[in-house]
Each structure stands twice: as C-alpha cells, then as structure tokens.
PDB file of N, CA and C in Angstrom:
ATOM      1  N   UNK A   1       0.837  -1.177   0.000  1.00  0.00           N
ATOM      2  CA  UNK A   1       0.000   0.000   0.000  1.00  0.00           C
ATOM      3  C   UNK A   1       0.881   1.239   0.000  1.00  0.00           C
ATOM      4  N   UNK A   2       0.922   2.372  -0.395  1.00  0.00           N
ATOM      5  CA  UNK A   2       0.888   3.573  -0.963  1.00  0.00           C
ATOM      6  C   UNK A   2       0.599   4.471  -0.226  1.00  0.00           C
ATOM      7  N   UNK A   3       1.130   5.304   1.116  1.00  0.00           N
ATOM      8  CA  UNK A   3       0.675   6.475   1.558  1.00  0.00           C
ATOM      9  C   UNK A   3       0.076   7.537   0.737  1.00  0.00           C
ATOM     10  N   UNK A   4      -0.851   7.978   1.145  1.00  0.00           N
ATOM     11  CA  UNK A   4      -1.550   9.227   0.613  1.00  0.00           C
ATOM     12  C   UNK A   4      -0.488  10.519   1.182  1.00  0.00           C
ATOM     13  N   UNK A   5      -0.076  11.117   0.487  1.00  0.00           N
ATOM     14  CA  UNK A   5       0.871  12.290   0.795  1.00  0.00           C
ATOM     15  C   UNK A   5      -0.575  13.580   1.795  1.00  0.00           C
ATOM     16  N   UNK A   6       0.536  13.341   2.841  1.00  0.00           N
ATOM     17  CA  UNK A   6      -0.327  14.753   4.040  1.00  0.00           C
ATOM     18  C   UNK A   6      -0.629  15.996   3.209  1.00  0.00           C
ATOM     19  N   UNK A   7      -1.664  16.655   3.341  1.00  0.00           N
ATOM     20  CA  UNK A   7      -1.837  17.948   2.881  1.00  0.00           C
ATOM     21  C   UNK A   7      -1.567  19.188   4.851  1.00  0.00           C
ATOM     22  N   UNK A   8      -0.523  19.297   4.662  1.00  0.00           N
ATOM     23  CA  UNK A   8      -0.447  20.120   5.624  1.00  0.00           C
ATOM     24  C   UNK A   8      -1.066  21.172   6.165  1.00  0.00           C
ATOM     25  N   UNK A   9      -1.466  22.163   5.009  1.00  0.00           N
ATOM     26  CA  UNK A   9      -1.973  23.027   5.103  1.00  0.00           C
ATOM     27  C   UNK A   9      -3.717  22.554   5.005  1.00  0.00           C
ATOM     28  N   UNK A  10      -3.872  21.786   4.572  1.00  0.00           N
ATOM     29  CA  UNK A  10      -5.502  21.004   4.791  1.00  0.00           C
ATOM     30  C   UNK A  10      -5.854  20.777   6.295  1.00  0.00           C
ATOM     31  N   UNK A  11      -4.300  20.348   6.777  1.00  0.00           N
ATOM     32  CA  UNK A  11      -5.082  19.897   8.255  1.00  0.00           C
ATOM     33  C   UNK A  11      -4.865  20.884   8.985  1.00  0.00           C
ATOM     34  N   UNK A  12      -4.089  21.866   9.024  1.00  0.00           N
ATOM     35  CA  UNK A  12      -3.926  23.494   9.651  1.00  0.00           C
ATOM     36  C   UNK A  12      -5.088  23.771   9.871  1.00  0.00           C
ATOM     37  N   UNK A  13      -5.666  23.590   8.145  1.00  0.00           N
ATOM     38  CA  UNK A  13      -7.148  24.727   8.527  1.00  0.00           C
ATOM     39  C   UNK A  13      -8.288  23.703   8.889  1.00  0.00           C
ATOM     40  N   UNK A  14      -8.365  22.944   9.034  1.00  0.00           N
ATOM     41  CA  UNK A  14      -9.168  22.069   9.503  1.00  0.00           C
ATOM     42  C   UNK A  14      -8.859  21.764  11.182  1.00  0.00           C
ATOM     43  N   UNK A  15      -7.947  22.614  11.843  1.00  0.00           N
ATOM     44  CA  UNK A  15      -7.505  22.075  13.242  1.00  0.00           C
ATOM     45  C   UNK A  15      -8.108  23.882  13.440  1.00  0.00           C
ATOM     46  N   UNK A  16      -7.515  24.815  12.539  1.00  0.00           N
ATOM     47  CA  UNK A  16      -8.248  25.744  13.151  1.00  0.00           C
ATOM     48  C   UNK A  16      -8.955  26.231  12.619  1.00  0.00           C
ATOM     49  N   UNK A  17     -10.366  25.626  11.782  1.00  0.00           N
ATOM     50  CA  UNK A  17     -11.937  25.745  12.164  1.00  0.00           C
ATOM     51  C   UNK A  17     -12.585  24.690  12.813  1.00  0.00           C
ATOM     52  N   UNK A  18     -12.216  23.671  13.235  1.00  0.00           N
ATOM     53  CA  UNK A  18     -12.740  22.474  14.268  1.00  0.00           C
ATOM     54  C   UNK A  18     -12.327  22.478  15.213  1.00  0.00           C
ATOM     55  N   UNK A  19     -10.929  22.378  15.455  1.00  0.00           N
ATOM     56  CA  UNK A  19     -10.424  21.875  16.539  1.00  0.00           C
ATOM     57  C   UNK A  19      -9.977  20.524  16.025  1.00  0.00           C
ATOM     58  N   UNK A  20      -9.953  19.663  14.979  1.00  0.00           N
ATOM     59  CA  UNK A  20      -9.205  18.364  14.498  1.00  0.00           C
ATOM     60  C   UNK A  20      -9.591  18.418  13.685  1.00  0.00           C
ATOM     61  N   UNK A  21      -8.460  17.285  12.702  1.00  0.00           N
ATOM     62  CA  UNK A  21      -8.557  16.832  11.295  1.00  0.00           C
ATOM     63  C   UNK A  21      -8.867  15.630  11.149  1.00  0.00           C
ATOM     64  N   UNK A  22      -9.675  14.886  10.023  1.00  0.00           N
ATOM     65  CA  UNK A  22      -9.507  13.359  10.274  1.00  0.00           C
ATOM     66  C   UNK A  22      -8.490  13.338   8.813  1.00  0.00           C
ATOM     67  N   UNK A  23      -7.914  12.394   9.149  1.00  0.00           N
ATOM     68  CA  UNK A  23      -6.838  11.783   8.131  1.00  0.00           C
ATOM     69  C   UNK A  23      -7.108  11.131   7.398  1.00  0.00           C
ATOM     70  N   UNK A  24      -7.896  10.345   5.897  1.00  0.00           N
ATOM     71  CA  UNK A  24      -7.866   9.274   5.544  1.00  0.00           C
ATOM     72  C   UNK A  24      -6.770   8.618   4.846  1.00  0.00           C
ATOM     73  N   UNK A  25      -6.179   7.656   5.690  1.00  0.00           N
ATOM     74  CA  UNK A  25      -4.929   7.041   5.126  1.00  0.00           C
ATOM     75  C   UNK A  25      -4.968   5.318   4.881  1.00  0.00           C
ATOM     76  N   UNK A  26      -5.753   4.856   5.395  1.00  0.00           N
ATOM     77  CA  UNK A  26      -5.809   3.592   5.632  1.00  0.00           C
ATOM     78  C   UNK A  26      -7.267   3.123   4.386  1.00  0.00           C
ATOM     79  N   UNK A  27      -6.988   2.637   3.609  1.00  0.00           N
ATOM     80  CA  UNK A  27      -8.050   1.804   3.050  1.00  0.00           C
ATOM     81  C   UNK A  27      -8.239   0.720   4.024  1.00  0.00           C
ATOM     82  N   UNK A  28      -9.714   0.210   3.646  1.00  0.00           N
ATOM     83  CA  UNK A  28     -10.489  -0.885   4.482  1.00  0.00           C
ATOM     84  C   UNK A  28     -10.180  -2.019   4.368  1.00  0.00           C
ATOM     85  N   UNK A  29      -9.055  -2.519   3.929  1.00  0.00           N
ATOM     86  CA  UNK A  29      -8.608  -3.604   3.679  1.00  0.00           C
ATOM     87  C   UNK A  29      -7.169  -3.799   4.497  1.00  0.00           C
ATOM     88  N   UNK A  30      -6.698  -2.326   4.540  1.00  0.00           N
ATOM     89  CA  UNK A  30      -5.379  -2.403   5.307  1.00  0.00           C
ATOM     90  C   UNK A  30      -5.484  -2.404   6.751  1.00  0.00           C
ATOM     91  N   UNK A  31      -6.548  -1.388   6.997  1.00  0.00           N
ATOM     92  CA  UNK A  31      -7.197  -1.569   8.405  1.00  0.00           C
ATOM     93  C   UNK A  31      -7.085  -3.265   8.883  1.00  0.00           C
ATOM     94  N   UNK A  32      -8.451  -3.615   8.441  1.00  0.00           N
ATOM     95  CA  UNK A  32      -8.615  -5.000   8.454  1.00  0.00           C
ATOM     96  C   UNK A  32      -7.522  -5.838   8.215  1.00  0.00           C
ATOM     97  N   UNK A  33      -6.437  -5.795   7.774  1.00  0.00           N
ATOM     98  CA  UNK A  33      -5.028  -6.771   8.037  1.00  0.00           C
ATOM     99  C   UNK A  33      -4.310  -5.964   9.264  1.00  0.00           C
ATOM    100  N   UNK A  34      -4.499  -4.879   9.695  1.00  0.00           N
ATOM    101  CA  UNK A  34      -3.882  -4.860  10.842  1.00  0.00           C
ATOM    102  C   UNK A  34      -4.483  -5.137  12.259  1.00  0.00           C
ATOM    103  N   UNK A  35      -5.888  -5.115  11.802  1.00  0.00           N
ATOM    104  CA  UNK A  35      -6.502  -4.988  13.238  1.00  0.00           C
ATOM    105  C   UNK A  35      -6.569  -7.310  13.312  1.00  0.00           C
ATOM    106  N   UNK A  36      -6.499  -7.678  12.304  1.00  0.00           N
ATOM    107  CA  UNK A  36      -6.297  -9.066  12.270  1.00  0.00           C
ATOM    108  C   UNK A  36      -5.232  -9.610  12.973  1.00  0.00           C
ATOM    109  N   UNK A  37      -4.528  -8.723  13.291  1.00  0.00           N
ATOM    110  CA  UNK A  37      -2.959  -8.714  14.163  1.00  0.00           C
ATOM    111  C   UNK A  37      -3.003  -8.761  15.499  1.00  0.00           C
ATOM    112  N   UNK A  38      -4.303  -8.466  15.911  1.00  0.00           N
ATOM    113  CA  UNK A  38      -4.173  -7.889  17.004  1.00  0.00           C
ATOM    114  C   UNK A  38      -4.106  -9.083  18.470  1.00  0.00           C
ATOM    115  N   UNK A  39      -4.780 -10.507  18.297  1.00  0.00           N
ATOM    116  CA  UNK A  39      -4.417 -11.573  18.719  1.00  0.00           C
ATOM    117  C   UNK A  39      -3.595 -12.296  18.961  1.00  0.00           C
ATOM    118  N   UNK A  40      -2.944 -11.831  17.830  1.00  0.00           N
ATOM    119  CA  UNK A  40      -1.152 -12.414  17.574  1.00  0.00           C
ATOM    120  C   UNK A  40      -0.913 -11.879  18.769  1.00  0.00           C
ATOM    121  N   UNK A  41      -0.323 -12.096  19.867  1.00  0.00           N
ATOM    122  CA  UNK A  41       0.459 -11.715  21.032  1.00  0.00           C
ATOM    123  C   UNK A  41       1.927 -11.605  20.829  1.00  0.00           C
ATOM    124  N   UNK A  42       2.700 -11.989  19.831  1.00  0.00           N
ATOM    125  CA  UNK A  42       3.714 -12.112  19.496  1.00  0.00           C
ATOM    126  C   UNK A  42       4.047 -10.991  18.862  1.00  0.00           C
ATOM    127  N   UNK A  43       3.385  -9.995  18.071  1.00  0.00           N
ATOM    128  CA  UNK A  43       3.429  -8.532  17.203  1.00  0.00           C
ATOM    129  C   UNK A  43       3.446  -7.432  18.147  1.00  0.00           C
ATOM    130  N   UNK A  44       3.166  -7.406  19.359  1.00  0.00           N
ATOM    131  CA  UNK A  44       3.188  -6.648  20.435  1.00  0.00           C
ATOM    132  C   UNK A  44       4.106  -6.728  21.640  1.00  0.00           C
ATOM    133  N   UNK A  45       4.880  -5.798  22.117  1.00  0.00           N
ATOM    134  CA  UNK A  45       5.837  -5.412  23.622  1.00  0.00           C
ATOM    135  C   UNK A  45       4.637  -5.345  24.567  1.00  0.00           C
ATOM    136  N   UNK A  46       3.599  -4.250  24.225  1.00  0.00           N
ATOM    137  CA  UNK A  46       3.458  -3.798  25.543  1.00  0.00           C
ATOM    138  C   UNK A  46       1.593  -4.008  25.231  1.00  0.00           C
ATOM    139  N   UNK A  47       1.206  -4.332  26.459  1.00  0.00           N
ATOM    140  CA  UNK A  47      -0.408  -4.004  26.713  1.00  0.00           C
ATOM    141  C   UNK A  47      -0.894  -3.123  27.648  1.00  0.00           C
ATOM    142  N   UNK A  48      -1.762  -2.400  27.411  1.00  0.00           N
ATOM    143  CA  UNK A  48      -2.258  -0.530  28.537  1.00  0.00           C
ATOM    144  C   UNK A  48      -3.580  -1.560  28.290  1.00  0.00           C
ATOM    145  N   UNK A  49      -4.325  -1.418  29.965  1.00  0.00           N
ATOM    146  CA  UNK A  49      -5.526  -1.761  29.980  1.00  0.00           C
ATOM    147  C   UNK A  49      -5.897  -0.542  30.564  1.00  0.00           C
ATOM    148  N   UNK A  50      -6.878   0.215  29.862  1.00  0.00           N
ATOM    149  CA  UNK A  50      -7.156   1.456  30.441  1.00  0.00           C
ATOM    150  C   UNK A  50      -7.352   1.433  31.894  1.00  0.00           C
ATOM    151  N   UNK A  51      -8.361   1.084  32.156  1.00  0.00           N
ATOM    152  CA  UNK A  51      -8.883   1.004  33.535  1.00  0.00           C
ATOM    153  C   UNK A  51      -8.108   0.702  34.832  1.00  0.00           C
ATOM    154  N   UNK A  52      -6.963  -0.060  34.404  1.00  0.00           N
ATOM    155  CA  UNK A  52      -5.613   0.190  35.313  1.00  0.00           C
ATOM    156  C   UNK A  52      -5.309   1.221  35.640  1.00  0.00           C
ATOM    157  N   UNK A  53      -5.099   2.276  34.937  1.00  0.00           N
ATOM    158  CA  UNK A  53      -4.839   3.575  35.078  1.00  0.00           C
ATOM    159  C   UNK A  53      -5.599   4.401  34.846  1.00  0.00           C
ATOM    160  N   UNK A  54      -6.777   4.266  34.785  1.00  0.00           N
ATOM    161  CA  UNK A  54      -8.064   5.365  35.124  1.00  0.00           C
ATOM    162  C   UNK A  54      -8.209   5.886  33.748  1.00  0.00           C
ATOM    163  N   UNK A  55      -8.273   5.405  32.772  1.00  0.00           N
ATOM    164  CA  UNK A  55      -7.820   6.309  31.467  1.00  0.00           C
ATOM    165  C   UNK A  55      -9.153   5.225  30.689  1.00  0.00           C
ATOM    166  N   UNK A  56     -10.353   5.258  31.346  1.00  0.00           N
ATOM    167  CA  UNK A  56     -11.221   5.001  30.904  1.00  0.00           C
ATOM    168  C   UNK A  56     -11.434   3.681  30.747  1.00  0.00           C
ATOM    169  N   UNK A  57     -12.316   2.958  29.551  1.00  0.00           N
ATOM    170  CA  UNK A  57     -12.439   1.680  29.506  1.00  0.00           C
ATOM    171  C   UNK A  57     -11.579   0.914  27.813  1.00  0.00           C
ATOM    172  N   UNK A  58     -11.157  -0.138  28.104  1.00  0.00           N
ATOM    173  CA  UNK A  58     -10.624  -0.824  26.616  1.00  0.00           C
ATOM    174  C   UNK A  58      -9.056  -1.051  26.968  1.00  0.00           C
ATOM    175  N   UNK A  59      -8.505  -1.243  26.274  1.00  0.00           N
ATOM    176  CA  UNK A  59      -7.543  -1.544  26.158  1.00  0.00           C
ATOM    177  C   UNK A  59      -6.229  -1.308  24.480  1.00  0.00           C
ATOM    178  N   UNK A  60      -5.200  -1.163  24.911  1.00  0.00           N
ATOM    179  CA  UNK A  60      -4.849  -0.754  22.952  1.00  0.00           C
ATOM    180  C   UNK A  60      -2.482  -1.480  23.907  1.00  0.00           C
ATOM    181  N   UNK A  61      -2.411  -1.744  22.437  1.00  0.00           N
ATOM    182  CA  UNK A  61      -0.916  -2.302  22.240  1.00  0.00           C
ATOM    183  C   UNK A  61      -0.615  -1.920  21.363  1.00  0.00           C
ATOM    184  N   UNK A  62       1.243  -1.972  22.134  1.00  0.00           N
ATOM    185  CA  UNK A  62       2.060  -1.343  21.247  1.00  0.00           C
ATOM    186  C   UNK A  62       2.569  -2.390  20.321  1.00  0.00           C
ATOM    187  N   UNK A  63       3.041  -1.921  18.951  1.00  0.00           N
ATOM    188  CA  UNK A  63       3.610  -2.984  17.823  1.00  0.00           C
ATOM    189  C   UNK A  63       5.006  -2.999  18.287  1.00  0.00           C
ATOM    190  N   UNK A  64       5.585  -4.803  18.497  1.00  0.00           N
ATOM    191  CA  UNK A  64       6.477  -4.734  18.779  1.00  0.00           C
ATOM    192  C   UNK A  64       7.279  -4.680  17.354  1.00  0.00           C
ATOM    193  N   UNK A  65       8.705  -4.530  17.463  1.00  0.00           N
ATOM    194  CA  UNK A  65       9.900  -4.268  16.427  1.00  0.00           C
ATOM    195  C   UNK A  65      10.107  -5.443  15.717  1.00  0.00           C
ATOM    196  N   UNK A  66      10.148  -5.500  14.514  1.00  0.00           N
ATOM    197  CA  UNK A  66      10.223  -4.810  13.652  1.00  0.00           C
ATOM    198  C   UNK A  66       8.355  -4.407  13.091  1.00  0.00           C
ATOM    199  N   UNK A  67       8.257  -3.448  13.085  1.00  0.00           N
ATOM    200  CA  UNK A  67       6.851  -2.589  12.737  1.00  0.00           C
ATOM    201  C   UNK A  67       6.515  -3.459  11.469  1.00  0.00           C
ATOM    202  N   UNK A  68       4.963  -3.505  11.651  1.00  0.00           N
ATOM    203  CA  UNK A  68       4.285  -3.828  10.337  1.00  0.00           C
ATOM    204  C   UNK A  68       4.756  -2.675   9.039  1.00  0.00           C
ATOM    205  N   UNK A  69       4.601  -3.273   8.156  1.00  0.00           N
ATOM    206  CA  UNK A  69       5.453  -1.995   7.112  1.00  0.00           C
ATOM    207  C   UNK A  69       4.522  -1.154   7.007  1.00  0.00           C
ATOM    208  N   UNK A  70       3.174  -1.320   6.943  1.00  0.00           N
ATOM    209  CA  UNK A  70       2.453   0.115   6.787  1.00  0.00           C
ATOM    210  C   UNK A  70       2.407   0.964   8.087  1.00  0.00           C
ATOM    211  N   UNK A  71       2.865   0.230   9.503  1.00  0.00           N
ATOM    212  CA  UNK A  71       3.247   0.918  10.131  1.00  0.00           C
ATOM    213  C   UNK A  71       4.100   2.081  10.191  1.00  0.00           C
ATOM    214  N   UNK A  72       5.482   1.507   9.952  1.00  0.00           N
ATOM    215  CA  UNK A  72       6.899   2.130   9.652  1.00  0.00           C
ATOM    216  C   UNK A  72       6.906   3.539   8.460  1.00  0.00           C
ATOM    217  N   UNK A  73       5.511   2.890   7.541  1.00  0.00           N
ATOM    218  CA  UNK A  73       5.540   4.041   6.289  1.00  0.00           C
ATOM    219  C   UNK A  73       4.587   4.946   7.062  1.00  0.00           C
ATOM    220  N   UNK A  74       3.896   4.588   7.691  1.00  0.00           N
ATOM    221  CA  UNK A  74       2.919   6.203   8.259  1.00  0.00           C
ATOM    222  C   UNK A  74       3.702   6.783   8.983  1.00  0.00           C
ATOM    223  N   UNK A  75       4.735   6.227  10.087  1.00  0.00           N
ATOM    224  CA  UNK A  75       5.285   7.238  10.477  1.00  0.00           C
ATOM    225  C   UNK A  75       6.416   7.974   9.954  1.00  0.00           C
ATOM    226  N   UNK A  76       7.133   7.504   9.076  1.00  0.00           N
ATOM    227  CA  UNK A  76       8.285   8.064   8.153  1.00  0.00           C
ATOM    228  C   UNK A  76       7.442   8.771   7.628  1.00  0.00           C
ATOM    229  N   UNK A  77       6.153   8.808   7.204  1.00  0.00           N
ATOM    230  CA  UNK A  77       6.097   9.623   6.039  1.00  0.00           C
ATOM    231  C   UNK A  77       4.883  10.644   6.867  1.00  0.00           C
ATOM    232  N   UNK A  78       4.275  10.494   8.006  1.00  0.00           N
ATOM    233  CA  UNK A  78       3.553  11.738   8.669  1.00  0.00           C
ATOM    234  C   UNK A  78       4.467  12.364   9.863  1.00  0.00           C
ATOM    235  N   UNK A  79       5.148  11.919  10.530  1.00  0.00           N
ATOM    236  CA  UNK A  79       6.139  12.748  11.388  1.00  0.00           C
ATOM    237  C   UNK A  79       6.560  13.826  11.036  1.00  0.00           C
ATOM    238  N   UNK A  80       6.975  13.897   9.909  1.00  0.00           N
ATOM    239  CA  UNK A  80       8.149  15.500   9.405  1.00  0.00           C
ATOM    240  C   UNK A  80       6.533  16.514   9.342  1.00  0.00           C
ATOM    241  N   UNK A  81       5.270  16.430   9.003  1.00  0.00           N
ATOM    242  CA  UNK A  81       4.574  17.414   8.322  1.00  0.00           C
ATOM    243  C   UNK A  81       3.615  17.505   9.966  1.00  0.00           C
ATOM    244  N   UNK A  82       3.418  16.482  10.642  1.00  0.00           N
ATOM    245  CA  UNK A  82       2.987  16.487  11.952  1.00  0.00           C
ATOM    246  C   UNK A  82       3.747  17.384  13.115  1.00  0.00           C
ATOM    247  N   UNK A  83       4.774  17.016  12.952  1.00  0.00           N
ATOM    248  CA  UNK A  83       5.875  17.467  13.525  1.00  0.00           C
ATOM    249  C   UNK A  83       5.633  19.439  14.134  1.00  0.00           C
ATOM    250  N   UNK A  84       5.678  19.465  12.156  1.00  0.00           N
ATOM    251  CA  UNK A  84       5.620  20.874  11.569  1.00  0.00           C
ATOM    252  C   UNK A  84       4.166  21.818  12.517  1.00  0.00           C
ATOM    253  N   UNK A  85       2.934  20.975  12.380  1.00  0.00           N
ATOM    254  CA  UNK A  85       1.850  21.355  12.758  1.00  0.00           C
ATOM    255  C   UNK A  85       1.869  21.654  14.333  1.00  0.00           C
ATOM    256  N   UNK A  86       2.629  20.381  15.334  1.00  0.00           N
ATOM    257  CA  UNK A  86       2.010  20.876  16.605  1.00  0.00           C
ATOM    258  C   UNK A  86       3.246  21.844  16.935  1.00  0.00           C
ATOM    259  N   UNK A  87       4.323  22.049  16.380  1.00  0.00           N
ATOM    260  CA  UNK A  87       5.257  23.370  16.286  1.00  0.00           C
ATOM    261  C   UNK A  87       4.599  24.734  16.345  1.00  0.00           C
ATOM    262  N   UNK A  88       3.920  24.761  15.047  1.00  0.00           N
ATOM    263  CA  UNK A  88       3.007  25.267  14.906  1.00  0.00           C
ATOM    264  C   UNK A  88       2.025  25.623  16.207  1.00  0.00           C
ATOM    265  N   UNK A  89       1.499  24.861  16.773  1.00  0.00           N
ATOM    266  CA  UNK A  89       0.354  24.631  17.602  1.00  0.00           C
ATOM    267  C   UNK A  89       1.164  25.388  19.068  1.00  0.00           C
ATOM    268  N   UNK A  90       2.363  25.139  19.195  1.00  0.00           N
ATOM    269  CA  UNK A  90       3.009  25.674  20.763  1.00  0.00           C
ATOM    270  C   UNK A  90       3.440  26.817  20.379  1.00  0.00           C
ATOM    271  N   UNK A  91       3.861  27.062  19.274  1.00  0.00           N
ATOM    272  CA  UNK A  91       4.075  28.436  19.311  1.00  0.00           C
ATOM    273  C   UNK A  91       2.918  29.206  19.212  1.00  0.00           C
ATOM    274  N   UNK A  92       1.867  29.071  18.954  1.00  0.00           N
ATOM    275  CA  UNK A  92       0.320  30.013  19.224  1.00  0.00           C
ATOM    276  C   UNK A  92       0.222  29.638  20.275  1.00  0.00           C
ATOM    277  N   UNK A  93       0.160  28.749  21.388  1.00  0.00           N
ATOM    278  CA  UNK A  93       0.152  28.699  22.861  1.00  0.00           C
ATOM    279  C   UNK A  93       1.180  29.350  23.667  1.00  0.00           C
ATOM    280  N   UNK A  94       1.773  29.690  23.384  1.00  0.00           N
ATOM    281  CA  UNK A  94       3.221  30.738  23.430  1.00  0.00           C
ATOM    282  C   UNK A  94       4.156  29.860  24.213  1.00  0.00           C
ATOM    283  N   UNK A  95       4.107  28.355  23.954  1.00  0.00           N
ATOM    284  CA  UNK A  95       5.611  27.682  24.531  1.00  0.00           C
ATOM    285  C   UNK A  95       6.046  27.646  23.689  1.00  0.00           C
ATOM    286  N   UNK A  96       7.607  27.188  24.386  1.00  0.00           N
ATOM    287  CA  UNK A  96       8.889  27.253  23.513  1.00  0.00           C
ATOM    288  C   UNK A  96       9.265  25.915  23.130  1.00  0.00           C
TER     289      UNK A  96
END
C-alpha cells in the first residue's frame, strides 16, 4: 500500500476551524489486516488496559519491532509534516 501524501496546510485549517482533522490514510482492507494482528500476542511489547490507570475503559498495544510496514511508512512519512503542525500549535500557545 501507498501512503496518501499529508496535505499540511488542509489539516492546519481544519484544526483551526474544528479543533481536528480526520486523516484518511488507511483503506479498508489495510485496516482490516492490521486490526487481524491484534491476537497475535507475538506482534506486540506492551499491553495498557485502560482502567488500570483510570484512562477510561478498553484496552490498545504497542507494535512490537520490527513494525508492520504500513506501520513504519505512516510514520516516516507523517512525522516530518505532523511534527511541523504541533510546532506550529506551541508556538500560538506561546511555549517554547
């Protein structure tokens, strides 16, 4: 699969007339092979059960190393323009 290239300035203005952007990056098929993963106990380091820590109800895991590849490509390829945005975002909150 093929990242959809970020529109940066799409999600700027969509963070400031909402308050968030939704992203569509994942076709329904890629979803569905990752969330098929999720049993595998072996693809995962770590498990957060919310409710352990008060952080509501459910539960979510981390992908252990080496990352699913569409993993590895969303974040190589949304970090640098994400990055850019909540930069963005602290400097209008006036941190440094």
């Amino acid at each position: 699969m093929r990242m959809p290239a970020l529109d940066p300035d799409r999600v700027i203005q969509a963070l400031d007339d909402r308050g968030h952007a939704v992203l569509k990056l994942l076709d329904a098929e890629t979803c569905q092979s990752l969330a098929a993963l999720y049993d595998d106990e072996a693809r995962f380091r770590k498990r957060i059960v919310m409710e352990q820590r008060a952080y509501g109800q459910g539960e979510y895991k981390y992908f252990a190393y080496p990352l699913p590849s569409v993993v590895a490509e969303m974040r190589t390829v949304l970090y640098p323009p994400l990055a850019e945005i909540a930069n963005r975002w602290r400097q209008a909150l006036g941190e440094t």
